[in-house]
Protein backbone atom coordinates (compact mmCIF):
# COMPACT_ATOMS: atom_id res chain seq x y z
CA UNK A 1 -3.75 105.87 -26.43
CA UNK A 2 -0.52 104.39 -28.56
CA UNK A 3 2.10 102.50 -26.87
CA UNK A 4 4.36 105.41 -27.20
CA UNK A 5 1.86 107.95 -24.77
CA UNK A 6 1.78 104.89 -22.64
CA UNK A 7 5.65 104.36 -21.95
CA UNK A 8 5.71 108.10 -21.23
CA UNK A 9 2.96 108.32 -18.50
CA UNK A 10 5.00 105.01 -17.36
CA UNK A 11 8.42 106.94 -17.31
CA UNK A 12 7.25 109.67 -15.47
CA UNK A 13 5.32 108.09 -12.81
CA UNK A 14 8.51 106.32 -11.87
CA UNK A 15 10.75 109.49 -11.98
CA UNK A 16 7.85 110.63 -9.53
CA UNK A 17 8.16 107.70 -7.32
CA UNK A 18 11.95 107.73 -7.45
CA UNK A 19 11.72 111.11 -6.15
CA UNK A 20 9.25 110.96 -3.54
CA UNK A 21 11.09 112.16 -1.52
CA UNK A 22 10.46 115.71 -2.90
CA UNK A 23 7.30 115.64 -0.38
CA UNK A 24 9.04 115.84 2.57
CA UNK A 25 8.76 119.17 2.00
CA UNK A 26 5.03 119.82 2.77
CA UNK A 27 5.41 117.66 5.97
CA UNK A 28 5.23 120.91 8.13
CA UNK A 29 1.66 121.46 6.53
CA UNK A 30 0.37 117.63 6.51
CA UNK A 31 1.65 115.95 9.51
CA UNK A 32 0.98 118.31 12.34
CA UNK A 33 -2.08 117.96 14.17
CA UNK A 34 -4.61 120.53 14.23
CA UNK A 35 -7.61 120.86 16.27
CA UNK A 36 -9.39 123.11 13.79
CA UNK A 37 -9.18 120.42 10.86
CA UNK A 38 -10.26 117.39 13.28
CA UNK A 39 -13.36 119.78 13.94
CA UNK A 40 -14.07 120.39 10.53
CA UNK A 41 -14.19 124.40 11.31
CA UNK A 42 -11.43 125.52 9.44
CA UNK A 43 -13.31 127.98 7.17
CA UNK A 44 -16.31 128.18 9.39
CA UNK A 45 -17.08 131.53 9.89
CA UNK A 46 -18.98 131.30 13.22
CA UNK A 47 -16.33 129.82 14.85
CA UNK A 48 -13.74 131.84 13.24
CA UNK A 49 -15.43 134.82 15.22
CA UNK A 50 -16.02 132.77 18.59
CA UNK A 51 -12.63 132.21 18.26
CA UNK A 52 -11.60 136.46 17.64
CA UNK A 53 -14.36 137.40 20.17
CA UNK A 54 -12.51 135.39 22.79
CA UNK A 55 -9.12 136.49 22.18
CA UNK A 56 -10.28 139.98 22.16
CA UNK A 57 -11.94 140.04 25.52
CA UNK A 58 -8.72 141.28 27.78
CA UNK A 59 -10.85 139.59 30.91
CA UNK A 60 -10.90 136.11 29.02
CA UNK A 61 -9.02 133.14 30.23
CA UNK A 62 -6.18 133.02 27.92
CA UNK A 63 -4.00 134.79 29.70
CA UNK A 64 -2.25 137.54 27.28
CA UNK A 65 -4.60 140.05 28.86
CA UNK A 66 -5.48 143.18 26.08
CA UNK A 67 -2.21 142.33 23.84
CA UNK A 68 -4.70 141.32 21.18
CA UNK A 69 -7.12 143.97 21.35
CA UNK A 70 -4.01 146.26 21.81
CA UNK A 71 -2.82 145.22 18.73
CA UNK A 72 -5.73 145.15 16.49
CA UNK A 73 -6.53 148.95 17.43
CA UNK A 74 -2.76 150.10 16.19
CA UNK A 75 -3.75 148.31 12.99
CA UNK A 76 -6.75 150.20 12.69
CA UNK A 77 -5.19 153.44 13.43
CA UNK A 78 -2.25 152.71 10.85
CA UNK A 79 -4.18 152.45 8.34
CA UNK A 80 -6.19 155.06 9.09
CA UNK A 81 -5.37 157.56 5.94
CA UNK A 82 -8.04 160.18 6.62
CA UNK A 83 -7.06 160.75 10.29
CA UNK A 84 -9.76 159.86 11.74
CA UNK A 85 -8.33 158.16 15.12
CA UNK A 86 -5.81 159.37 17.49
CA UNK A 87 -3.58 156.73 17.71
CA UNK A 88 -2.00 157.67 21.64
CA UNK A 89 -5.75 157.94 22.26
CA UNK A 90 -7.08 154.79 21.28
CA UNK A 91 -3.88 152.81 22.80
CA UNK A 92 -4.19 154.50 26.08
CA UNK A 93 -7.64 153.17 26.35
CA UNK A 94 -8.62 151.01 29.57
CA UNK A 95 -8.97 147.89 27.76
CA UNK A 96 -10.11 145.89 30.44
CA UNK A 97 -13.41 148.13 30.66
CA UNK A 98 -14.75 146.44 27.28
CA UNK A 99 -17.18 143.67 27.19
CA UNK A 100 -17.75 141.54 23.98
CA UNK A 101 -20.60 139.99 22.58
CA UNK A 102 -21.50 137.57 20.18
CA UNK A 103 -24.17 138.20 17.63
CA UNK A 104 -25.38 141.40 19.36
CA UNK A 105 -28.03 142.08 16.66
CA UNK A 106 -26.73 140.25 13.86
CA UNK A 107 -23.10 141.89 14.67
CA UNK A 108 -20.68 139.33 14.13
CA UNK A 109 -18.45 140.56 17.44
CA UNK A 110 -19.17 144.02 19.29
CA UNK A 111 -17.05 145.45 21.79
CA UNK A 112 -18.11 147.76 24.30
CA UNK A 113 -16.80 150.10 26.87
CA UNK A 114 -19.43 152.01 29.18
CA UNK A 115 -15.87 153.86 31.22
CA UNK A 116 -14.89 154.63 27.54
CA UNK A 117 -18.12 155.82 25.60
CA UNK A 118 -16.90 153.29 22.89
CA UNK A 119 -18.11 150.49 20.82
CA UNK A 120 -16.70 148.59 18.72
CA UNK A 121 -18.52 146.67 15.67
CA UNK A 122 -16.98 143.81 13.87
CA UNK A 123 -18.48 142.33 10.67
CA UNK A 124 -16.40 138.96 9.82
CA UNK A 125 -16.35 137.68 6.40
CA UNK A 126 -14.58 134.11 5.92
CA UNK A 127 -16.40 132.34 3.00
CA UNK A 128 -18.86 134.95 2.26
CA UNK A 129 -19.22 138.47 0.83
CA UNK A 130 -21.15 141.28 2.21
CA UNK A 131 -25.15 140.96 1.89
CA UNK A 132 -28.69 142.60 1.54
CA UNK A 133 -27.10 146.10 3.00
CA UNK A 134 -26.00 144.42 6.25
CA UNK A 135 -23.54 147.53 6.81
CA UNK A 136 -25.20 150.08 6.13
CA UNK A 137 -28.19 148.28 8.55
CA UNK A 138 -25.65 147.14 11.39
CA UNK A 139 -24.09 151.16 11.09
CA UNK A 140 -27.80 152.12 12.09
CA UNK A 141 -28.35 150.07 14.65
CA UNK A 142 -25.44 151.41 16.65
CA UNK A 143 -26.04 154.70 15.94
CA UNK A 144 -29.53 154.53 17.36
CA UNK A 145 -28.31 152.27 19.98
CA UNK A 146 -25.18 153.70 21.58
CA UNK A 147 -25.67 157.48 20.44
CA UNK A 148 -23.86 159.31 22.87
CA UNK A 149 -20.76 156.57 22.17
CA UNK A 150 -17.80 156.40 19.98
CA UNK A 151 -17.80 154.18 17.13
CA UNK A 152 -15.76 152.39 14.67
CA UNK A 153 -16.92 150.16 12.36
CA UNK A 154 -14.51 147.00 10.98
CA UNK A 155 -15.13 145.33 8.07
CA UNK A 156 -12.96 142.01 8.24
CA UNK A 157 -11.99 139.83 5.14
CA UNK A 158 -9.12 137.65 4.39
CA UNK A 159 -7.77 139.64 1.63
CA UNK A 160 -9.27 143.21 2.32
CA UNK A 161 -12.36 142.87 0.29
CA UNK A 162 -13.85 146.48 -0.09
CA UNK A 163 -16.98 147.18 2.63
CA UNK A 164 -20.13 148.70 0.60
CA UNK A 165 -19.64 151.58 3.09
CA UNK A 166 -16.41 152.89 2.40
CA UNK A 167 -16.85 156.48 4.48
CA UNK A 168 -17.39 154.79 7.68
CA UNK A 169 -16.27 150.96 7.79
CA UNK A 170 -12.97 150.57 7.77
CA UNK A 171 -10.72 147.15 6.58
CA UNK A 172 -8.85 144.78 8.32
CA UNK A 173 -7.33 141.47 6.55
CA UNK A 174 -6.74 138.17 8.32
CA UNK A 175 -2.90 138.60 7.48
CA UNK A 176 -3.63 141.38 10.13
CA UNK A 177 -5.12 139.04 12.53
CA UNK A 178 -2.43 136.51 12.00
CA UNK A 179 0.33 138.47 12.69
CA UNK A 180 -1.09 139.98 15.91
CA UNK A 181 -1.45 136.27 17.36
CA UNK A 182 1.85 135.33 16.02
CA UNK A 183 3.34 138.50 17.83
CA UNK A 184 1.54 137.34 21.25
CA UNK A 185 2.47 133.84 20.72
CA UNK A 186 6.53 134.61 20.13
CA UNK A 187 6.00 136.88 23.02
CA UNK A 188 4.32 135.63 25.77
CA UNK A 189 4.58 133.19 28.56
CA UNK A 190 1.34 131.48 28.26
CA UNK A 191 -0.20 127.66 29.24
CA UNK A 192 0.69 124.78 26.84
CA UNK A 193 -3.12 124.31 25.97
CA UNK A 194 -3.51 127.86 24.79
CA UNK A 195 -0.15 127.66 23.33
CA UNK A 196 -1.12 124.68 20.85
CA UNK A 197 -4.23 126.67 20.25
CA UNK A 198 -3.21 129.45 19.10
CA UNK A 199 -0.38 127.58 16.73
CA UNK A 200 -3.27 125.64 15.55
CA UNK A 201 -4.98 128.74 14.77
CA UNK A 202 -1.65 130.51 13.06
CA UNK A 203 -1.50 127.43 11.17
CA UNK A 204 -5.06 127.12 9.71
CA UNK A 205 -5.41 130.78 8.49
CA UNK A 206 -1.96 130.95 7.11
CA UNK A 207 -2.90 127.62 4.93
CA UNK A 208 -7.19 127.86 4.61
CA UNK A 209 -7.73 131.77 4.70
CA UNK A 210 -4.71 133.58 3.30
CA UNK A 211 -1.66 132.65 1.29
CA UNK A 212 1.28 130.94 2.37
CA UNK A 213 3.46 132.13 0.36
CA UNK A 214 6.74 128.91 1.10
CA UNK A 215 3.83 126.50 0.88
CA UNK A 216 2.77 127.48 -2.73
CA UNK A 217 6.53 127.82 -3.86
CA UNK A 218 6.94 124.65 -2.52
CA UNK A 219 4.28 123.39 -4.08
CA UNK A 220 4.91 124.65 -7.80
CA UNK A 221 8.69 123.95 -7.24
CA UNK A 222 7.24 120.01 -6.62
CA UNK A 223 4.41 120.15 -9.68
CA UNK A 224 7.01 122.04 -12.21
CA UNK A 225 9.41 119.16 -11.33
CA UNK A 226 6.98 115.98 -11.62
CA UNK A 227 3.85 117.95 -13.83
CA UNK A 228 3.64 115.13 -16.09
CA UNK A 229 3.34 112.43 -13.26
CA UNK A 230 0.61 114.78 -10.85
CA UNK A 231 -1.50 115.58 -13.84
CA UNK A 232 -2.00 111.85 -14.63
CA UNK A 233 -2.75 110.95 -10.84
CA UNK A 234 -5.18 113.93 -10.61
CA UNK A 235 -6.39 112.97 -14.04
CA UNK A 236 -7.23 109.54 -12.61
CA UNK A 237 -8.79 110.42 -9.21
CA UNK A 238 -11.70 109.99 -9.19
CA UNK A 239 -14.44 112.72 -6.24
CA UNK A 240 -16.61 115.58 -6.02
CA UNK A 241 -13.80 118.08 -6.58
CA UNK A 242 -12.59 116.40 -9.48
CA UNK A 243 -15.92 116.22 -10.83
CA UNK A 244 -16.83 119.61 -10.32
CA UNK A 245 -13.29 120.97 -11.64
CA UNK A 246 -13.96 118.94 -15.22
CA UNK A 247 -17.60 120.16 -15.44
CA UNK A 248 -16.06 124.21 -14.96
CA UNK A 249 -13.44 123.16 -17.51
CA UNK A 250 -16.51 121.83 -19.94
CA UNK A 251 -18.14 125.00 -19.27
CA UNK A 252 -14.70 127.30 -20.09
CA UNK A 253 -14.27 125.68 -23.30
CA UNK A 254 -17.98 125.99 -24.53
CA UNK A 255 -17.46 130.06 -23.27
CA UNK A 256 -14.26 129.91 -25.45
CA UNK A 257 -15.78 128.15 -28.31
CA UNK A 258 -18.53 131.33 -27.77
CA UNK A 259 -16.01 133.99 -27.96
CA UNK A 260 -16.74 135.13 -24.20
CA UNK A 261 -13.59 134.48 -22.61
CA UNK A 262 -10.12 133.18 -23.59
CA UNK A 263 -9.44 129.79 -22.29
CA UNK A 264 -7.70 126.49 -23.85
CA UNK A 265 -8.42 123.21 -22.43
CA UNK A 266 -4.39 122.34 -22.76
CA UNK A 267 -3.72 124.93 -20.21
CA UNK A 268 -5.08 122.10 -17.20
CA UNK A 269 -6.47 124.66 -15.06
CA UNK A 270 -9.05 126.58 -14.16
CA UNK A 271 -7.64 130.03 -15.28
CA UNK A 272 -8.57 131.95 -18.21
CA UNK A 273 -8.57 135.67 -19.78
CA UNK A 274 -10.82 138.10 -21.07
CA UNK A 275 -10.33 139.68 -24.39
CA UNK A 276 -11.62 143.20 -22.37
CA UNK A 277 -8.82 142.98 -19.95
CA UNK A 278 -6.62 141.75 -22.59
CA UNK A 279 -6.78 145.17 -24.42
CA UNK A 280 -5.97 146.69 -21.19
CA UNK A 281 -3.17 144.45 -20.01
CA UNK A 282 -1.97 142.98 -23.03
CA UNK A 283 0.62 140.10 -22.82
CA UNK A 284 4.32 140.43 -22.79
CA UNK A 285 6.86 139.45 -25.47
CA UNK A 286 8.55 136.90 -22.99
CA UNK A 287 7.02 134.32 -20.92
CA UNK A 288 8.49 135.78 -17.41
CA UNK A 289 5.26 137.23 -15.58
CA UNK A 290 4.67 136.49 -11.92
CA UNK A 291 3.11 133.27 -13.44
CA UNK A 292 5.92 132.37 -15.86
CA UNK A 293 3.59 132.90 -18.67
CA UNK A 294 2.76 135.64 -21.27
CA UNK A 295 -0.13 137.54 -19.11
CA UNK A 296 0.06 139.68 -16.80
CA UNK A 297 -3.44 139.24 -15.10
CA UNK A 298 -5.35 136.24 -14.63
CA UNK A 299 -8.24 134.82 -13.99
CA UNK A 300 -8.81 131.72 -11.87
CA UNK A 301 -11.29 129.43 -9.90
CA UNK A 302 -10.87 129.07 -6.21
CA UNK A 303 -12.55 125.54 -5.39
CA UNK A 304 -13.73 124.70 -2.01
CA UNK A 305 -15.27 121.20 -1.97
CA UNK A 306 -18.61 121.77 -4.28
CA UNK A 307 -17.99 125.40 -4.95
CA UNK A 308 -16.36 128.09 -5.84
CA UNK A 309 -15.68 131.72 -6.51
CA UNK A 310 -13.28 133.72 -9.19
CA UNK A 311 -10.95 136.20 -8.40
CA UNK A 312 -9.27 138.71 -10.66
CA UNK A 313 -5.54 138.64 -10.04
CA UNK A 314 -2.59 141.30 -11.32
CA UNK A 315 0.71 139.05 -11.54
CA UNK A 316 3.43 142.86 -11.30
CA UNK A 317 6.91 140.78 -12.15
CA UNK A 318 8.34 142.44 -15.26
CA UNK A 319 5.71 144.35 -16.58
CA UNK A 320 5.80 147.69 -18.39
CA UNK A 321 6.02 151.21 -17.14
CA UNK A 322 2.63 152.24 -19.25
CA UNK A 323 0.45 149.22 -17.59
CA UNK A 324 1.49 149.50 -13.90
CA UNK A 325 0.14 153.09 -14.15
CA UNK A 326 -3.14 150.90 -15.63
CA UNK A 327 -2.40 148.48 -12.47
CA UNK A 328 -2.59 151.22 -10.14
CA UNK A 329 -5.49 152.78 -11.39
CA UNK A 330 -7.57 149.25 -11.12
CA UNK A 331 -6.49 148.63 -7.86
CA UNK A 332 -7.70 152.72 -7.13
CA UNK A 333 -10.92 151.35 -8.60
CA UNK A 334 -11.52 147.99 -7.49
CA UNK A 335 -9.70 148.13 -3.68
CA UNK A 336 -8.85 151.76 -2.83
CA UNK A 337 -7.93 150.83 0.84
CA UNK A 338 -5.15 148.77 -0.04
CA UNK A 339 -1.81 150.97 0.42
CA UNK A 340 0.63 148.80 -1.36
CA UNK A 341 0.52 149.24 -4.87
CA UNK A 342 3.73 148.77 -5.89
CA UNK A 343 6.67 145.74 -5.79
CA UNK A 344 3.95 143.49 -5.59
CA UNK A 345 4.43 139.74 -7.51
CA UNK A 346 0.40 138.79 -6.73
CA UNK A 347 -2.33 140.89 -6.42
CA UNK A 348 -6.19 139.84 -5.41
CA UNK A 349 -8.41 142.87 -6.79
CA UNK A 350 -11.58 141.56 -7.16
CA UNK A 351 -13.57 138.26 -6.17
CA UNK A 352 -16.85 137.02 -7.65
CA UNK A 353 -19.46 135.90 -4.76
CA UNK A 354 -19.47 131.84 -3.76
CA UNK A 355 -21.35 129.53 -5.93
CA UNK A 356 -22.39 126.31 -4.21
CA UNK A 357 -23.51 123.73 -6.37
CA UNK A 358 -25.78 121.50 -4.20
CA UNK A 359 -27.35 118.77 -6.63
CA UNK A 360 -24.97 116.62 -8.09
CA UNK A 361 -27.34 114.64 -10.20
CA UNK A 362 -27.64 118.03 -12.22
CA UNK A 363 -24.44 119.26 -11.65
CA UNK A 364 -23.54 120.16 -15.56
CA UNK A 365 -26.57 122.65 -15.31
CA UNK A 366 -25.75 124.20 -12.57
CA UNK A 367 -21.85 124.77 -13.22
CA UNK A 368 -23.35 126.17 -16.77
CA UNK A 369 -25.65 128.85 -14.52
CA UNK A 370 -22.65 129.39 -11.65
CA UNK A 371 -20.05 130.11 -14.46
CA UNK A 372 -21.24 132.30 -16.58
CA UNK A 373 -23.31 134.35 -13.20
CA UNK A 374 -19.75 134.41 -12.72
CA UNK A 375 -18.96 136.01 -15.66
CA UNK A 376 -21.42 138.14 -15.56
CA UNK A 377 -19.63 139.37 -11.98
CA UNK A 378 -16.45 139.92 -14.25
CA UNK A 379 -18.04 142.04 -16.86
CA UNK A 380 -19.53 144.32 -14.52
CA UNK A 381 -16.36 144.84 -12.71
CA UNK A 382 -14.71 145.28 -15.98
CA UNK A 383 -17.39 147.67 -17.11
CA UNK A 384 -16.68 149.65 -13.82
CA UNK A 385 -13.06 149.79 -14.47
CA UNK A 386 -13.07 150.99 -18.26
CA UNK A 387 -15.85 153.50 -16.89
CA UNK A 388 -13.23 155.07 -13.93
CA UNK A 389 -10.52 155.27 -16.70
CA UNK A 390 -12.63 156.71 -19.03
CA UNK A 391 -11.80 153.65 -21.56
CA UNK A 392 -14.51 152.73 -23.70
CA UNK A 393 -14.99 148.65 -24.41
CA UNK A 394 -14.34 147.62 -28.08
């Protein structure tokens, strides 16, 4: 490295420090306590439902009665396009007649009324997709079980991931569960404990399971301001995540180098194109998509300690009559339940299964098999979508 490089890195870790103060911003997000992080279950999906199951049990101890559960069947009847529910129906329900259970059968949460002839069956997905026809199985078992009953089927993600069983499960998003608690909490009198529990749990899905939208604007406002300064100290840090993040970056520029994928090793990142989906959504003339950049789609690694998944992303800011009709039709493909389609800056379409890579003594292997399993996720989905438009691939 020449003296010049040197005395850059230099400059701009000072202008960094000079400026620390920019961080203040992110206090709201790094100084509060939060009883789900001290636990270590923020993204654990078992407690995730313990923690739904007893805030949707109107005869529970936290005191807001059947507000949740109230609020949780409007969703599901507002988004219910076919007309399948009645909505003054379901809300004039006795909601204190339902009992819920945990793991009824492999069912993450099932509600039931016996007054009502109604059950309820909840599948919750938090770091995990859908598996070895657990549906269609769980669909069966309530149908043989509760026959004479009423049934709906949820399928819950935290960004609306399709169900395998699209005729009879329907989707709810963890946006949806986060803005019933938030309504309940701005609401209701209710004790200080399960006041500071519920924040905590606002808090933790609004930063581990869905986007918070101010904290990432805060965030890129911060790393567009000091990027020269953060990529050296992330350069330099030295752990698992780091580790794993340079092997996937190894790994993109080999599938580069192959011809499988577009990727450059100056972008920094973990995000990268296809030349498929570049043919579809080909780049604009300016750099002013949703990412500031020339594409309108990406491509990008979501890392959670030692692994990860991909998701397919459209980025709609300033992009051309002709290819959001080509939006619209993917998202028709790839997540038909989702009903807004349009004025969008960000939108998740499509998410590879997780990858854990457990051995870290052969960890360059097993990022090489993860990746491009990956990949092969991304080609069948892209296969899919030419196939629906009736596109052939080049």
């Amino acid at each position: 490295m020449n003296e010049n490089c040197c005395a850059q890195e230099e400059r701009a870790l000072q202008e960094f420090l000079m400026d620390i103060e920019c961080l203040d911003e992110l206090l709201p997000w790094t100084e509060k306590f939060n009883l789900f992080d001290i636990l270590k279950i923020s993204r654990a999906e078992l407690r995730h439902s313990n923690m739904l199951g007893w805030m949707l049990d109107p005869n529970e101890n936290h005191g807001f009665g059947d507000a949740f559960l109230k609020s949780i069947i409007q969703r599901l009847a507002e988004k219910d396009a076919e007309g399948r529910y009645d909505l003054f129906k379901l809300l004039l329900l006795d909601m204190h007649s339902f009992t819920v259970y945990r793991e009824w059968k492999n069912i993450d949460i099932l509600l039931v009324s016996d007054k009502e002839k109604l059950v309820i069956g909840i599948e919750n997905k938090v770091g995990s997709h859908e598996h070895d026809d657990q549906l269609n199985r769980y669909r069966e078992l309530l149908e043989a079980d509760y026959a004479e009953y009423e049934r709906i089927y949820v399928f819950l993600t935290p960004d609306g991931e399709e169900p395998s069983d699209v005729h009879n499960w329907d989707v709810l998003t963890y946006i949806d569960i986060v803005e019933a608690v938030e309504k309940i909490y701005d609401s209701k009198q209710l004790s200080r404990d399960v006041m500071l529990l519920m924040k905590n749990y606002i808090d933790v899905i609004r930063r581990d399971i869905v986007e918070d939208q101010q904290l990432i604007e805060i965030c890129n406002k911060i790393y567009n301001k000091h990027k020269k300064a953060l990529d050296l100290i992330y350069a330099n840090r030295i752990d698992g995540r780091t580790q794993l993040k340079d092997a996937i970056m190894s790994e993109l520029v080999r599938l580069n180098q192959e011809g499988a994928i577009v990727y450059s090793k100056d972008w920094s990142n973990l995000v990268f194109r296809t030349q498929t989906m570049d043919a579809l959504l080909p780049l604009l003339d300016q750099p002013n998509s949703s990412w500031g950049t020339y594409n309108i789609y990406s491509y990008w690694f979501n890392l959670q300690e030692n692994r990860f998944y991909v998701v397919f992303e459209l980025g709609g800011n300033h992009v051309r009559e002709s290819d959001l009709k080509k939006m619209d039709q993917m998202i028709e493909c790839l997540k038909p339940n989702d009903n807004k389609r349009t004025s969008f800056k960000f939108k998740r379409v499509f998410r590879t299964k997780w990858y854990e890579i457990k051995d870290s003594d052969n960890m360059v292997e097993e990022v090489h098999n993860a990746v491009r399993n990956a990949l092969l996720e991304i080609k069948k989905m892209e296969a899919k979508v030419y196939s629906v438009m009736g596109l052939k691939e080049e």
